[in-house]
PDB file of N, CA and C in Angstrom:
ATOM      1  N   UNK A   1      31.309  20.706   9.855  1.00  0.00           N
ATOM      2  CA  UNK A   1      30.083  20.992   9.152  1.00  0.00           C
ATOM      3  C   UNK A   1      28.909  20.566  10.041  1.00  0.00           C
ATOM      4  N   UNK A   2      27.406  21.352   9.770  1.00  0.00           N
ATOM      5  CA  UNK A   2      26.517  20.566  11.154  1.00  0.00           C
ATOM      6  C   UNK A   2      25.906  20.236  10.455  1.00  0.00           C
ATOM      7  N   UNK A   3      25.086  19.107  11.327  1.00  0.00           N
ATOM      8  CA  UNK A   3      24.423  17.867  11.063  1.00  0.00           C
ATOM      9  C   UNK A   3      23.430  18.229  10.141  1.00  0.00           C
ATOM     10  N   UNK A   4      22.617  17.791   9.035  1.00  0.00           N
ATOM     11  CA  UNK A   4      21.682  18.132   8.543  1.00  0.00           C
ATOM     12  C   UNK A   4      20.142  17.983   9.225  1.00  0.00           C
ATOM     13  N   UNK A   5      19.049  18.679   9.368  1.00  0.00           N
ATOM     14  CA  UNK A   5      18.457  18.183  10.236  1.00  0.00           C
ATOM     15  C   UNK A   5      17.454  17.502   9.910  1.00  0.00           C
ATOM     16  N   UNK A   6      16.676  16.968  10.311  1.00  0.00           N
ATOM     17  CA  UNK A   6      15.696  15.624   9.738  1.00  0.00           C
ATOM     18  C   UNK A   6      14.358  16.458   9.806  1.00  0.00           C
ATOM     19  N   UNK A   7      13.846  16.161   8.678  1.00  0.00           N
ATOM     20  CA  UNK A   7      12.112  17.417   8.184  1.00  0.00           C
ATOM     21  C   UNK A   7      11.457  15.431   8.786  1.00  0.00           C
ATOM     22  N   UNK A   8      10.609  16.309   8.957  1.00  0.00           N
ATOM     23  CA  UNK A   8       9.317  14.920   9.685  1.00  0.00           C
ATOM     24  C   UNK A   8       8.644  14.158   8.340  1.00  0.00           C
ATOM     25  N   UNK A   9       8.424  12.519   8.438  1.00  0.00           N
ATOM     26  CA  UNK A   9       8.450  11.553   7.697  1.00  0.00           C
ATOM     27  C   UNK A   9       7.442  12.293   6.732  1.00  0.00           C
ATOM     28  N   UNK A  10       7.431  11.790   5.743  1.00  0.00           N
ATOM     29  CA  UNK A  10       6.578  12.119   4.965  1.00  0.00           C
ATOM     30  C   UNK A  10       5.205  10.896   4.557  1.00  0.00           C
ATOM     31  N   UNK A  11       4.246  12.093   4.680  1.00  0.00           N
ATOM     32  CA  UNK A  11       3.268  11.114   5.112  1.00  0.00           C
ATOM     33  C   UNK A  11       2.386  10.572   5.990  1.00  0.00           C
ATOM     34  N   UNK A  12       2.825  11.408   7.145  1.00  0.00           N
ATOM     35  CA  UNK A  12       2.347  11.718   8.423  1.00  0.00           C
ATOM     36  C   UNK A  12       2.359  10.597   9.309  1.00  0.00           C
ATOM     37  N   UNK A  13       3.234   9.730   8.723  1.00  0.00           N
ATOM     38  CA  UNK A  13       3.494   8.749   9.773  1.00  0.00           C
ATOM     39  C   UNK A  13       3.205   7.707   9.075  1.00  0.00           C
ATOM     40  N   UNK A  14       2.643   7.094   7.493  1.00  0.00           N
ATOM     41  CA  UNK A  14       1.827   6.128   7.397  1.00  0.00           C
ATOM     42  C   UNK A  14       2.917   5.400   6.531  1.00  0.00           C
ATOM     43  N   UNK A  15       3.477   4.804   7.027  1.00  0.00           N
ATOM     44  CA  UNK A  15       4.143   3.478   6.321  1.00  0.00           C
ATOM     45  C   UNK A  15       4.040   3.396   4.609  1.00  0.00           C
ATOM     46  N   UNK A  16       5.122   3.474   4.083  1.00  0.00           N
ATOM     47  CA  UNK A  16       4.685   3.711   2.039  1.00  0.00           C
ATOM     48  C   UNK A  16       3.818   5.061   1.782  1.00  0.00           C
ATOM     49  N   UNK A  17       3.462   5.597   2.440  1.00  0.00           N
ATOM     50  CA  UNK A  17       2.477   6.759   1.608  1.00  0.00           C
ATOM     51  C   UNK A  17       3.387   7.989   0.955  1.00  0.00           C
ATOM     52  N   UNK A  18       3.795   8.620  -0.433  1.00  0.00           N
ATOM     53  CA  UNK A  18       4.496   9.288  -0.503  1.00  0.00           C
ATOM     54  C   UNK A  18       3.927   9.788  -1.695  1.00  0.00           C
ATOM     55  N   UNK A  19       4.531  10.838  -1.882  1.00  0.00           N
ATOM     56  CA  UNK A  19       3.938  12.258  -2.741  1.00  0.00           C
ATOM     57  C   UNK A  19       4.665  11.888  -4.382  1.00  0.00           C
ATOM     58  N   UNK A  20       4.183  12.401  -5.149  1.00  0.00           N
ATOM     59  CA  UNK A  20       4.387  12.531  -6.533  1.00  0.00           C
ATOM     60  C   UNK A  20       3.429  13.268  -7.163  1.00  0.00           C
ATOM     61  N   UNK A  21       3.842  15.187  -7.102  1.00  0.00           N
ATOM     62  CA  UNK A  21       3.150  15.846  -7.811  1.00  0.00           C
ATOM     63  C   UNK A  21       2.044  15.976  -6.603  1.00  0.00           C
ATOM     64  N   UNK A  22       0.966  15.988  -7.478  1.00  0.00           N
ATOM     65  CA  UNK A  22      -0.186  16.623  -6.331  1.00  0.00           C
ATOM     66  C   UNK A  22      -1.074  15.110  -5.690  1.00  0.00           C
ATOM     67  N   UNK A  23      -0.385  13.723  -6.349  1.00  0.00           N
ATOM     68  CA  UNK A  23      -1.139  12.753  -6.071  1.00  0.00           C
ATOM     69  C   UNK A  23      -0.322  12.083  -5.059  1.00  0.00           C
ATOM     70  N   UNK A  24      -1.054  10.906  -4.030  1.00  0.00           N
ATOM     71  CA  UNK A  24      -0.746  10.172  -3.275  1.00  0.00           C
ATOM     72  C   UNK A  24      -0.276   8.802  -3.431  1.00  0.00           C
ATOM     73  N   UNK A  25       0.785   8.598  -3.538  1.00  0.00           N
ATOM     74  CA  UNK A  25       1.264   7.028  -3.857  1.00  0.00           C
ATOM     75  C   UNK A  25       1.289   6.007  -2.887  1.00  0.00           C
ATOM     76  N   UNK A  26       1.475   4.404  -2.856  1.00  0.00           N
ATOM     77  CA  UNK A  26       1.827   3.724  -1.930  1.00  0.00           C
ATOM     78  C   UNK A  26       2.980   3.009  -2.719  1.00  0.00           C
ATOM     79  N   UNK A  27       4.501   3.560  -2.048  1.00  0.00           N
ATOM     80  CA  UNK A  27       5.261   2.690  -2.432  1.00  0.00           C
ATOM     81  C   UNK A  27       6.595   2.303  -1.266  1.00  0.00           C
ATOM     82  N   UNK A  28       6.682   1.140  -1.141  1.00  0.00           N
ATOM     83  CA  UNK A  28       7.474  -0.083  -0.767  1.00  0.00           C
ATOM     84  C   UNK A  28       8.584  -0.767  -0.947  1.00  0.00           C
ATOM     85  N   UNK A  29       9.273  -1.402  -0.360  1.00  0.00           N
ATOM     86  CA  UNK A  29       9.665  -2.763  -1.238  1.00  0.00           C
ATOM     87  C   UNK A  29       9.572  -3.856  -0.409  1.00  0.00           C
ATOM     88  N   UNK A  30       9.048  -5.009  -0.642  1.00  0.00           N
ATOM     89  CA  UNK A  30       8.919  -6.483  -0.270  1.00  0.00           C
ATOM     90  C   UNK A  30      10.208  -6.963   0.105  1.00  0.00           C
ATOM     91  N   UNK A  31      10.457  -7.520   1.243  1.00  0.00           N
ATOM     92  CA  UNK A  31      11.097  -8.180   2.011  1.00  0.00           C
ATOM     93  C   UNK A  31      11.324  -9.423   0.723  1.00  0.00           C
ATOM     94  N   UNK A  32      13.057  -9.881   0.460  1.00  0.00           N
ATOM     95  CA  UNK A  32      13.310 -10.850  -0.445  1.00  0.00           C
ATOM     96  C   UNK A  32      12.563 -12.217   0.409  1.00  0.00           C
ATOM     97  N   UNK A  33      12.196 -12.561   1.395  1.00  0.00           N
ATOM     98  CA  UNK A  33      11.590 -13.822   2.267  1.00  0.00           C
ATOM     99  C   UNK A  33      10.127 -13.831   1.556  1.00  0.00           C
ATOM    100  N   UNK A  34       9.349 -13.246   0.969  1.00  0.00           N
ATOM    101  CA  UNK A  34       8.063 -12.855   0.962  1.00  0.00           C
ATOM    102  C   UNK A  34       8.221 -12.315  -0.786  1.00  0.00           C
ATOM    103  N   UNK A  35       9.163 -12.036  -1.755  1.00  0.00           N
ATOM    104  CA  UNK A  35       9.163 -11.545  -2.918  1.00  0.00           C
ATOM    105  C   UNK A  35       8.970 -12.681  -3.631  1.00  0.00           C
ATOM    106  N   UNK A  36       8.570 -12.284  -4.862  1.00  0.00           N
ATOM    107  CA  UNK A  36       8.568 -13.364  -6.316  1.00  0.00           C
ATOM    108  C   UNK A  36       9.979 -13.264  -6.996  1.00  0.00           C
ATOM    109  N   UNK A  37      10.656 -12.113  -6.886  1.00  0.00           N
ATOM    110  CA  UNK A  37      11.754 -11.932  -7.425  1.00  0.00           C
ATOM    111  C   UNK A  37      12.639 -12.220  -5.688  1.00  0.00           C
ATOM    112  N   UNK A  38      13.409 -13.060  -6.108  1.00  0.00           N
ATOM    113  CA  UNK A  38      13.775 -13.624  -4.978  1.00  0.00           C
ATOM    114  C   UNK A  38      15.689 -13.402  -4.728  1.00  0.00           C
ATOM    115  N   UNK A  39      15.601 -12.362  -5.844  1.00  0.00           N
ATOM    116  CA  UNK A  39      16.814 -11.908  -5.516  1.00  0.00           C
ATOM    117  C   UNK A  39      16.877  -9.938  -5.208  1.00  0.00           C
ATOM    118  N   UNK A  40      15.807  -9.131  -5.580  1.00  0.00           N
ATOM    119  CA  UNK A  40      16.018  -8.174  -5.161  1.00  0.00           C
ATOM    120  C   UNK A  40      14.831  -7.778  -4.552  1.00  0.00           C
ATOM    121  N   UNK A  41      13.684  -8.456  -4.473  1.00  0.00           N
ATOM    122  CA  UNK A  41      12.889  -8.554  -3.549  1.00  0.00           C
ATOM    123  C   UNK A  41      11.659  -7.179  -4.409  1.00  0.00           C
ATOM    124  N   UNK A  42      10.428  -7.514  -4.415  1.00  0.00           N
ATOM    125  CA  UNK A  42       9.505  -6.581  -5.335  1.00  0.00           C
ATOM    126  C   UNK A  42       9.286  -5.340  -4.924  1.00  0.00           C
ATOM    127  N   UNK A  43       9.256  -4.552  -5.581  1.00  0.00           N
ATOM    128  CA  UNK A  43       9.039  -3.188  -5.631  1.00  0.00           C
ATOM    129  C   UNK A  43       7.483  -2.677  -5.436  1.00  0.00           C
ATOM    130  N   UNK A  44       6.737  -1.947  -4.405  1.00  0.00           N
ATOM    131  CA  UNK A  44       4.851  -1.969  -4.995  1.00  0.00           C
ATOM    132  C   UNK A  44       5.127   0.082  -5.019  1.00  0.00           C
ATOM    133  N   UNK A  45       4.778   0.147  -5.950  1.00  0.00           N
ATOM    134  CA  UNK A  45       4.233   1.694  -6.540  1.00  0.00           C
ATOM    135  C   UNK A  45       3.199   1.645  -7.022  1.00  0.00           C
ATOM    136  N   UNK A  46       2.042   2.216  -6.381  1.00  0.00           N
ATOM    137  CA  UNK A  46       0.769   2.185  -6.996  1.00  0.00           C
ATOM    138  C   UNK A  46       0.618   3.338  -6.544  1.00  0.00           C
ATOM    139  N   UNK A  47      -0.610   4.114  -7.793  1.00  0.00           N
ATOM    140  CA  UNK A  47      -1.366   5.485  -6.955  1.00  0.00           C
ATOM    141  C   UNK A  47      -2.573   5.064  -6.248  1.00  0.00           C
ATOM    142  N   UNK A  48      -2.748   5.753  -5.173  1.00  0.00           N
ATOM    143  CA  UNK A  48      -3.831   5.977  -4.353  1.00  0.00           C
ATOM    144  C   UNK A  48      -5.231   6.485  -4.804  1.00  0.00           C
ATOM    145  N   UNK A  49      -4.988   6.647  -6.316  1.00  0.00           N
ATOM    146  CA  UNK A  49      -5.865   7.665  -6.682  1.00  0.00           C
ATOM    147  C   UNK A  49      -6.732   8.908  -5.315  1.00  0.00           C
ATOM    148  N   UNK A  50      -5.991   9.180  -5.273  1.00  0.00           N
ATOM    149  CA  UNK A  50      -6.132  10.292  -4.234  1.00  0.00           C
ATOM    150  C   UNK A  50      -5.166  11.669  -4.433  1.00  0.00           C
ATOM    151  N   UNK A  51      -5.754  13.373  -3.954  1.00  0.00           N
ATOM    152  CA  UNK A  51      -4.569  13.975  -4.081  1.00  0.00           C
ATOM    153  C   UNK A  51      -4.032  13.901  -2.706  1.00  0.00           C
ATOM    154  N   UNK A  52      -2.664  14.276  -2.437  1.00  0.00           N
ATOM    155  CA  UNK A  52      -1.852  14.531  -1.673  1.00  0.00           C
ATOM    156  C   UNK A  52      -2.327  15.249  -0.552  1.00  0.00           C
ATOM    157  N   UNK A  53      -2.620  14.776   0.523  1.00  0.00           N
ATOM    158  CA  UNK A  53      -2.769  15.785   1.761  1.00  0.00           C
ATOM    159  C   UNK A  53      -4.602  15.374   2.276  1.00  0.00           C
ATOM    160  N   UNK A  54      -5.031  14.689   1.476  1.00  0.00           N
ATOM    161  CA  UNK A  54      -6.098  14.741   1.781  1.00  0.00           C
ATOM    162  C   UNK A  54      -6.584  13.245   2.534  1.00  0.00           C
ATOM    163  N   UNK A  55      -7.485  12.993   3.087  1.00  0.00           N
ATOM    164  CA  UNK A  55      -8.159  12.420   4.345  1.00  0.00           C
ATOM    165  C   UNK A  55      -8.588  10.995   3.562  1.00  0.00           C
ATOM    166  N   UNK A  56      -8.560  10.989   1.983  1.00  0.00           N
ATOM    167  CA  UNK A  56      -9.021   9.301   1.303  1.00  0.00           C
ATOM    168  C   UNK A  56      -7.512   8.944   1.189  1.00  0.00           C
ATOM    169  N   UNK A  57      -6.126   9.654   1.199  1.00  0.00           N
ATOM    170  CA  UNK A  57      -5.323   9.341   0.762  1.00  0.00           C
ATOM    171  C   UNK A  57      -4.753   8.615   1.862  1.00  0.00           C
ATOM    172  N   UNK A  58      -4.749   8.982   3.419  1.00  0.00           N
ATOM    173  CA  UNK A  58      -4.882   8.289   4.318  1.00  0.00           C
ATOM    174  C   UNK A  58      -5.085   7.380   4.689  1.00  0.00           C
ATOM    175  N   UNK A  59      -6.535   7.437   4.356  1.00  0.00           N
ATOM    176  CA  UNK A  59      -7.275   6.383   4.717  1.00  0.00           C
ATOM    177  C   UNK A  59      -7.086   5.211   3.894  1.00  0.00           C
ATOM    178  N   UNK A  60      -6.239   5.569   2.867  1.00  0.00           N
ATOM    179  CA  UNK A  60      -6.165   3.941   1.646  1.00  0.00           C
ATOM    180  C   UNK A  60      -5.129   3.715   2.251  1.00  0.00           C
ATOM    181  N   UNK A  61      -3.929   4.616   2.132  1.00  0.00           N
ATOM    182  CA  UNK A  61      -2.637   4.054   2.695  1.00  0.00           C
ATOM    183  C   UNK A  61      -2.413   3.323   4.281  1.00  0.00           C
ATOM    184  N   UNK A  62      -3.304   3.561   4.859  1.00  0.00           N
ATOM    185  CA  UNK A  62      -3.497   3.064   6.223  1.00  0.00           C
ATOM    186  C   UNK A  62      -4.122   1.590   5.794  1.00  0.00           C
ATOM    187  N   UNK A  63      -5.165   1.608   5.323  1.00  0.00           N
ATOM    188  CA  UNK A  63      -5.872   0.192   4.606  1.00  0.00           C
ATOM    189  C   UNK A  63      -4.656  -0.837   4.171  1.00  0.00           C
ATOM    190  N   UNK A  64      -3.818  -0.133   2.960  1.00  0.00           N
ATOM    191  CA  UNK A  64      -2.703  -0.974   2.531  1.00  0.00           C
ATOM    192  C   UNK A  64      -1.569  -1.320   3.576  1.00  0.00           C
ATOM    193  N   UNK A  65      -1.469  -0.312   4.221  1.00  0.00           N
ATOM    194  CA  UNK A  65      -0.532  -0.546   5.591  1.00  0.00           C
ATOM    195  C   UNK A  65      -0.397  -1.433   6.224  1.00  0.00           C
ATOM    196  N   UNK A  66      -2.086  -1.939   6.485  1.00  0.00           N
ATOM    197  CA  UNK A  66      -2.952  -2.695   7.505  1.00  0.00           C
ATOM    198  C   UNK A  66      -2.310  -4.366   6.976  1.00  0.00           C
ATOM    199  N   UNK A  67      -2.937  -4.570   5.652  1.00  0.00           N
ATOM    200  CA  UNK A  67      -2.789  -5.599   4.894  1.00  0.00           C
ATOM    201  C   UNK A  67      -1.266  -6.056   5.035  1.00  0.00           C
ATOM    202  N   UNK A  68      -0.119  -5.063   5.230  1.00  0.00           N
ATOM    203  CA  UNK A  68       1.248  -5.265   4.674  1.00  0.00           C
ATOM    204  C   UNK A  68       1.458  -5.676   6.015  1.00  0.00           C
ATOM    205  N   UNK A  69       1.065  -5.286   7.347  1.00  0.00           N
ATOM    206  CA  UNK A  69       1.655  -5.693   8.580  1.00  0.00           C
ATOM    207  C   UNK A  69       1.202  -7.117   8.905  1.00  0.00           C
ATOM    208  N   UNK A  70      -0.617  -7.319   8.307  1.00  0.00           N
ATOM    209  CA  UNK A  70      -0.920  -8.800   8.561  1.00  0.00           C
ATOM    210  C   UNK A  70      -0.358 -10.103   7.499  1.00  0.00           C
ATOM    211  N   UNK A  71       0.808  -9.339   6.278  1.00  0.00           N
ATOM    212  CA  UNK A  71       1.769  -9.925   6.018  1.00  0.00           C
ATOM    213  C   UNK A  71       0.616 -10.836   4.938  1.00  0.00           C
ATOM    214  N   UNK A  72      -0.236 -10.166   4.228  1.00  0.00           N
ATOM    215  CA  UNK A  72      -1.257 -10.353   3.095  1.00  0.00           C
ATOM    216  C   UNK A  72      -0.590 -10.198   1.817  1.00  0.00           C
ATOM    217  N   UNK A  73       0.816 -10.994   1.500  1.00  0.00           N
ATOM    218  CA  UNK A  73       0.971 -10.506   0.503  1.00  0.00           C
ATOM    219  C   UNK A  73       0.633 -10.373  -1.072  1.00  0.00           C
ATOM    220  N   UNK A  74      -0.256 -11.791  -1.176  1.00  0.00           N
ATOM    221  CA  UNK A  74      -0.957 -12.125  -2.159  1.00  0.00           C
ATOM    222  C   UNK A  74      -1.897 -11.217  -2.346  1.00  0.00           C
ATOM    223  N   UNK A  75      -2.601 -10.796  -1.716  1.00  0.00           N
ATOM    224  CA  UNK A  75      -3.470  -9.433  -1.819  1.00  0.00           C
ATOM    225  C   UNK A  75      -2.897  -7.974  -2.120  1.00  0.00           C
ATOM    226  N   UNK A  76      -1.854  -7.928  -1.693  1.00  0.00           N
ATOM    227  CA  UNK A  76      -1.217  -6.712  -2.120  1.00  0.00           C
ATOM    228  C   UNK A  76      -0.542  -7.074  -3.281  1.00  0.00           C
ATOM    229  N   UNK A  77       0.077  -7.787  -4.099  1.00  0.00           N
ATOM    230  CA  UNK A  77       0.270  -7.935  -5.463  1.00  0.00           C
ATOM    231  C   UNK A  77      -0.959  -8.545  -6.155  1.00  0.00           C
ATOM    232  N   UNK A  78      -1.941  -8.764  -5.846  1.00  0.00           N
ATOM    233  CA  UNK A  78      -3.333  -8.447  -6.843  1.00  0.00           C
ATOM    234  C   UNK A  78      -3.921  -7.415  -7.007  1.00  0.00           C
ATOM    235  N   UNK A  79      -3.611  -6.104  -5.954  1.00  0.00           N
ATOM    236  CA  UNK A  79      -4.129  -5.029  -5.884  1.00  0.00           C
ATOM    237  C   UNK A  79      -2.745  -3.951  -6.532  1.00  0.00           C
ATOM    238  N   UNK A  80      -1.626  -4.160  -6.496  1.00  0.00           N
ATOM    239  CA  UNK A  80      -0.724  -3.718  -7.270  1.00  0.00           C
ATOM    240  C   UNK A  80      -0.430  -4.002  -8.829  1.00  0.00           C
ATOM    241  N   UNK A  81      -1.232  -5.459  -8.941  1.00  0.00           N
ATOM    242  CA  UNK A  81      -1.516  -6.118 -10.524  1.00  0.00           C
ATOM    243  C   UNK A  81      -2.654  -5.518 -10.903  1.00  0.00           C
ATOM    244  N   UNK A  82      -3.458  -3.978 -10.496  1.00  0.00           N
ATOM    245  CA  UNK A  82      -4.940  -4.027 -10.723  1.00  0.00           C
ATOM    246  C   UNK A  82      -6.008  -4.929 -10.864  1.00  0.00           C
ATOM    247  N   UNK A  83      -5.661  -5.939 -10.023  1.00  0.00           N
ATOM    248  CA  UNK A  83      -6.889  -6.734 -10.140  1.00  0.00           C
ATOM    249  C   UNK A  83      -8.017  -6.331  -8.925  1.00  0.00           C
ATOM    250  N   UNK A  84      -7.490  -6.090  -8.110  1.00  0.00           N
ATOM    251  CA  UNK A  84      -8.511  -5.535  -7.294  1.00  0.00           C
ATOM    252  C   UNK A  84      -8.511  -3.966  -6.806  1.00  0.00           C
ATOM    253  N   UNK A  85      -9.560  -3.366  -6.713  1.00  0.00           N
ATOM    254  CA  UNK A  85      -9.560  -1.661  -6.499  1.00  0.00           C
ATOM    255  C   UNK A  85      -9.168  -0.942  -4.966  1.00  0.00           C
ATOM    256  N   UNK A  86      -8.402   0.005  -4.798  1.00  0.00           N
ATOM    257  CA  UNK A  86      -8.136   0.323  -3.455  1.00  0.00           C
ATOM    258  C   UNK A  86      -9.552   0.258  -2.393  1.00  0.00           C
ATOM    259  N   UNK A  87     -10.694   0.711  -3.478  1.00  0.00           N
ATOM    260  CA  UNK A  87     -11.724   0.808  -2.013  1.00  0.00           C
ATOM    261  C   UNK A  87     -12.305  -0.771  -1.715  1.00  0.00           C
ATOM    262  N   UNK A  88     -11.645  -1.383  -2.488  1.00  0.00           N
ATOM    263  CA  UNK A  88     -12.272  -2.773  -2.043  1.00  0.00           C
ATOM    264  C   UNK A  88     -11.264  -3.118  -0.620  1.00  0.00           C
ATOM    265  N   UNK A  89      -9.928  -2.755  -1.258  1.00  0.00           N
ATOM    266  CA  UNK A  89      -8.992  -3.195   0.385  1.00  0.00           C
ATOM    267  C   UNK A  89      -9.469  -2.449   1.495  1.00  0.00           C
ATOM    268  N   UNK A  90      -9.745  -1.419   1.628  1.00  0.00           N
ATOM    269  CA  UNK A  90     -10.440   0.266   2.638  1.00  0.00           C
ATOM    270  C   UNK A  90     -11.461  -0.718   2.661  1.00  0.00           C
ATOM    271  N   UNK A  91     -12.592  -1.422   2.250  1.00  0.00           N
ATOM    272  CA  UNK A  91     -14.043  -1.911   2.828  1.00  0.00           C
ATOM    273  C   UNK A  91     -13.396  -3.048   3.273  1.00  0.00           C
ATOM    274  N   UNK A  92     -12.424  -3.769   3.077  1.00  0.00           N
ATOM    275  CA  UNK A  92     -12.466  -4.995   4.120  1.00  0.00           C
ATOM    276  C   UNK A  92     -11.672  -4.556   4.991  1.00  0.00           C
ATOM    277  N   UNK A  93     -10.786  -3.608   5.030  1.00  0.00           N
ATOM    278  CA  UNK A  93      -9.872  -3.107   6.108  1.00  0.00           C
ATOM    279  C   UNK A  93     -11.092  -2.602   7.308  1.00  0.00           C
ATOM    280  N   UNK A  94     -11.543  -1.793   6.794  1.00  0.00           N
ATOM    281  CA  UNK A  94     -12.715  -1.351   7.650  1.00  0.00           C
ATOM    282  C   UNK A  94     -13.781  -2.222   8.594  1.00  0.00           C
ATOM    283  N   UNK A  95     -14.093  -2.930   7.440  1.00  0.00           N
ATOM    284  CA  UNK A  95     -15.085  -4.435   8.044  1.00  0.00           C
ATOM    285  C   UNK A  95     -14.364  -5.760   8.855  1.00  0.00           C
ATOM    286  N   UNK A  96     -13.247  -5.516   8.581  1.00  0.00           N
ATOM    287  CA  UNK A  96     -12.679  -6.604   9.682  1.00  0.00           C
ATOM    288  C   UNK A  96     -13.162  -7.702   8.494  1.00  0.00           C
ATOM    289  N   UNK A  97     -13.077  -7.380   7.423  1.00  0.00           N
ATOM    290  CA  UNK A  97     -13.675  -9.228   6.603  1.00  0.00           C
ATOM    291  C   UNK A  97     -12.626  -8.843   5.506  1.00  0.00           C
ATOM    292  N   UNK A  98     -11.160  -9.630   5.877  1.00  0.00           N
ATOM    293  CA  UNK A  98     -10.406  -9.783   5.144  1.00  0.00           C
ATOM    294  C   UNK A  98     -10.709 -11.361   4.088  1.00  0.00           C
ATOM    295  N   UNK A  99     -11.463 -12.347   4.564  1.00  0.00           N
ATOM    296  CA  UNK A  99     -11.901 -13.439   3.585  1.00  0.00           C
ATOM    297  C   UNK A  99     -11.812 -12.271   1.998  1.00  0.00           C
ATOM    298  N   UNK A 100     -13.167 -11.759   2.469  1.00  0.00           N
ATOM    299  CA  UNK A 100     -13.058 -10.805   0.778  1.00  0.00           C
ATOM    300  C   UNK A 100     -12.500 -11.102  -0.172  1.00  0.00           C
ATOM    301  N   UNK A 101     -11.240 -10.718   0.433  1.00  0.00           N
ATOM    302  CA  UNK A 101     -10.012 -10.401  -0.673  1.00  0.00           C
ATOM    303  C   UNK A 101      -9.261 -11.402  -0.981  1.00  0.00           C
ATOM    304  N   UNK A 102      -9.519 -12.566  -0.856  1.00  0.00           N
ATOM    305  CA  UNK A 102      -9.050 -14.073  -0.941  1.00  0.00           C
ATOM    306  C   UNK A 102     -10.164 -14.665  -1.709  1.00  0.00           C
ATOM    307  N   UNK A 103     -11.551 -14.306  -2.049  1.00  0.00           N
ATOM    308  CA  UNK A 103     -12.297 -14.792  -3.106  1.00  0.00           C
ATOM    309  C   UNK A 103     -11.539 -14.893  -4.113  1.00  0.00           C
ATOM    310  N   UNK A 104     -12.132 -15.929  -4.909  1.00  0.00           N
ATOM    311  CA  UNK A 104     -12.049 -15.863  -6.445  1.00  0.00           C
ATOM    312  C   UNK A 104     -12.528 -15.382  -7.114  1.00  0.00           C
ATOM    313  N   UNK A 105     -11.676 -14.581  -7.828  1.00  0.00           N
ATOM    314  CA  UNK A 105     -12.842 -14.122  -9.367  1.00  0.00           C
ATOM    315  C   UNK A 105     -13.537 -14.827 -10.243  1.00  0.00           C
ATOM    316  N   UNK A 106     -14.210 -14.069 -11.041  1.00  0.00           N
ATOM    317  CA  UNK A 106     -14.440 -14.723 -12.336  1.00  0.00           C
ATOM    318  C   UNK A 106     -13.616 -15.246 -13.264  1.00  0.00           C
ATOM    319  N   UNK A 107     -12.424 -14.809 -12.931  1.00  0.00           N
ATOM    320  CA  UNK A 107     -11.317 -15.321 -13.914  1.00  0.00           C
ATOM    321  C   UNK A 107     -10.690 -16.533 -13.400  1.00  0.00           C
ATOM    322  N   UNK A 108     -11.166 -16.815 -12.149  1.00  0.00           N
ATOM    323  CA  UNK A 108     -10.033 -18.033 -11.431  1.00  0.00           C
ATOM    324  C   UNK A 108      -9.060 -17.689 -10.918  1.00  0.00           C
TER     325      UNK A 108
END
């Protein structure tokens, strides 16, 4: 039987970015070293609020990308808990001022 052949990543290369319907998702799973659930290690599915194919959907998933390689994980499960909004991660990704996203809220 021949090999099946491999269609190119989905996503255009960007680490978690994947399709559902006409919208753009970021989903993952957390390394068990770095999870809260410390036996199957966390799951992040969030939408991009973005559609599929387009140039903000990119640009967030590259943002979240960014965060996941500098190994931010507290920030990426506050932003997967909706506590903080994708364009807030995209403006400090952008600005080089990751402090930002390590403020405190109003809630503590």
């Amino acid at each position: 039987m021949p090999r099946k052949r491999r269609t190119a990543r989905r996503g255009g290369g960007i680490p978690g970015l994947q399709r559902r319907g006409n919208r753009a998702y970021y989903g993952r799973r957390m390394s068990v070293a770095v999870s809260a659930d410390k036996e199957n290690g966390d799951r992040i599915w969030k939408s991009l609020e973005a559609d599929w194919g387009s140039d903000l959907a990119a640009i967030r998933a590259a943002a979240v990308s960014q965060l996941w390689d500098r190994g931010d994980w507290p920030v990426i499960r506050r932003w997967a808990a909706g506590e903080i909004h994708i364009s807030e991660l995209v403006r400090a990704v952008r600005d080089g001022d990751y402090d930002r996203l390590r403020r405190v809220n109003t809630d503590g």
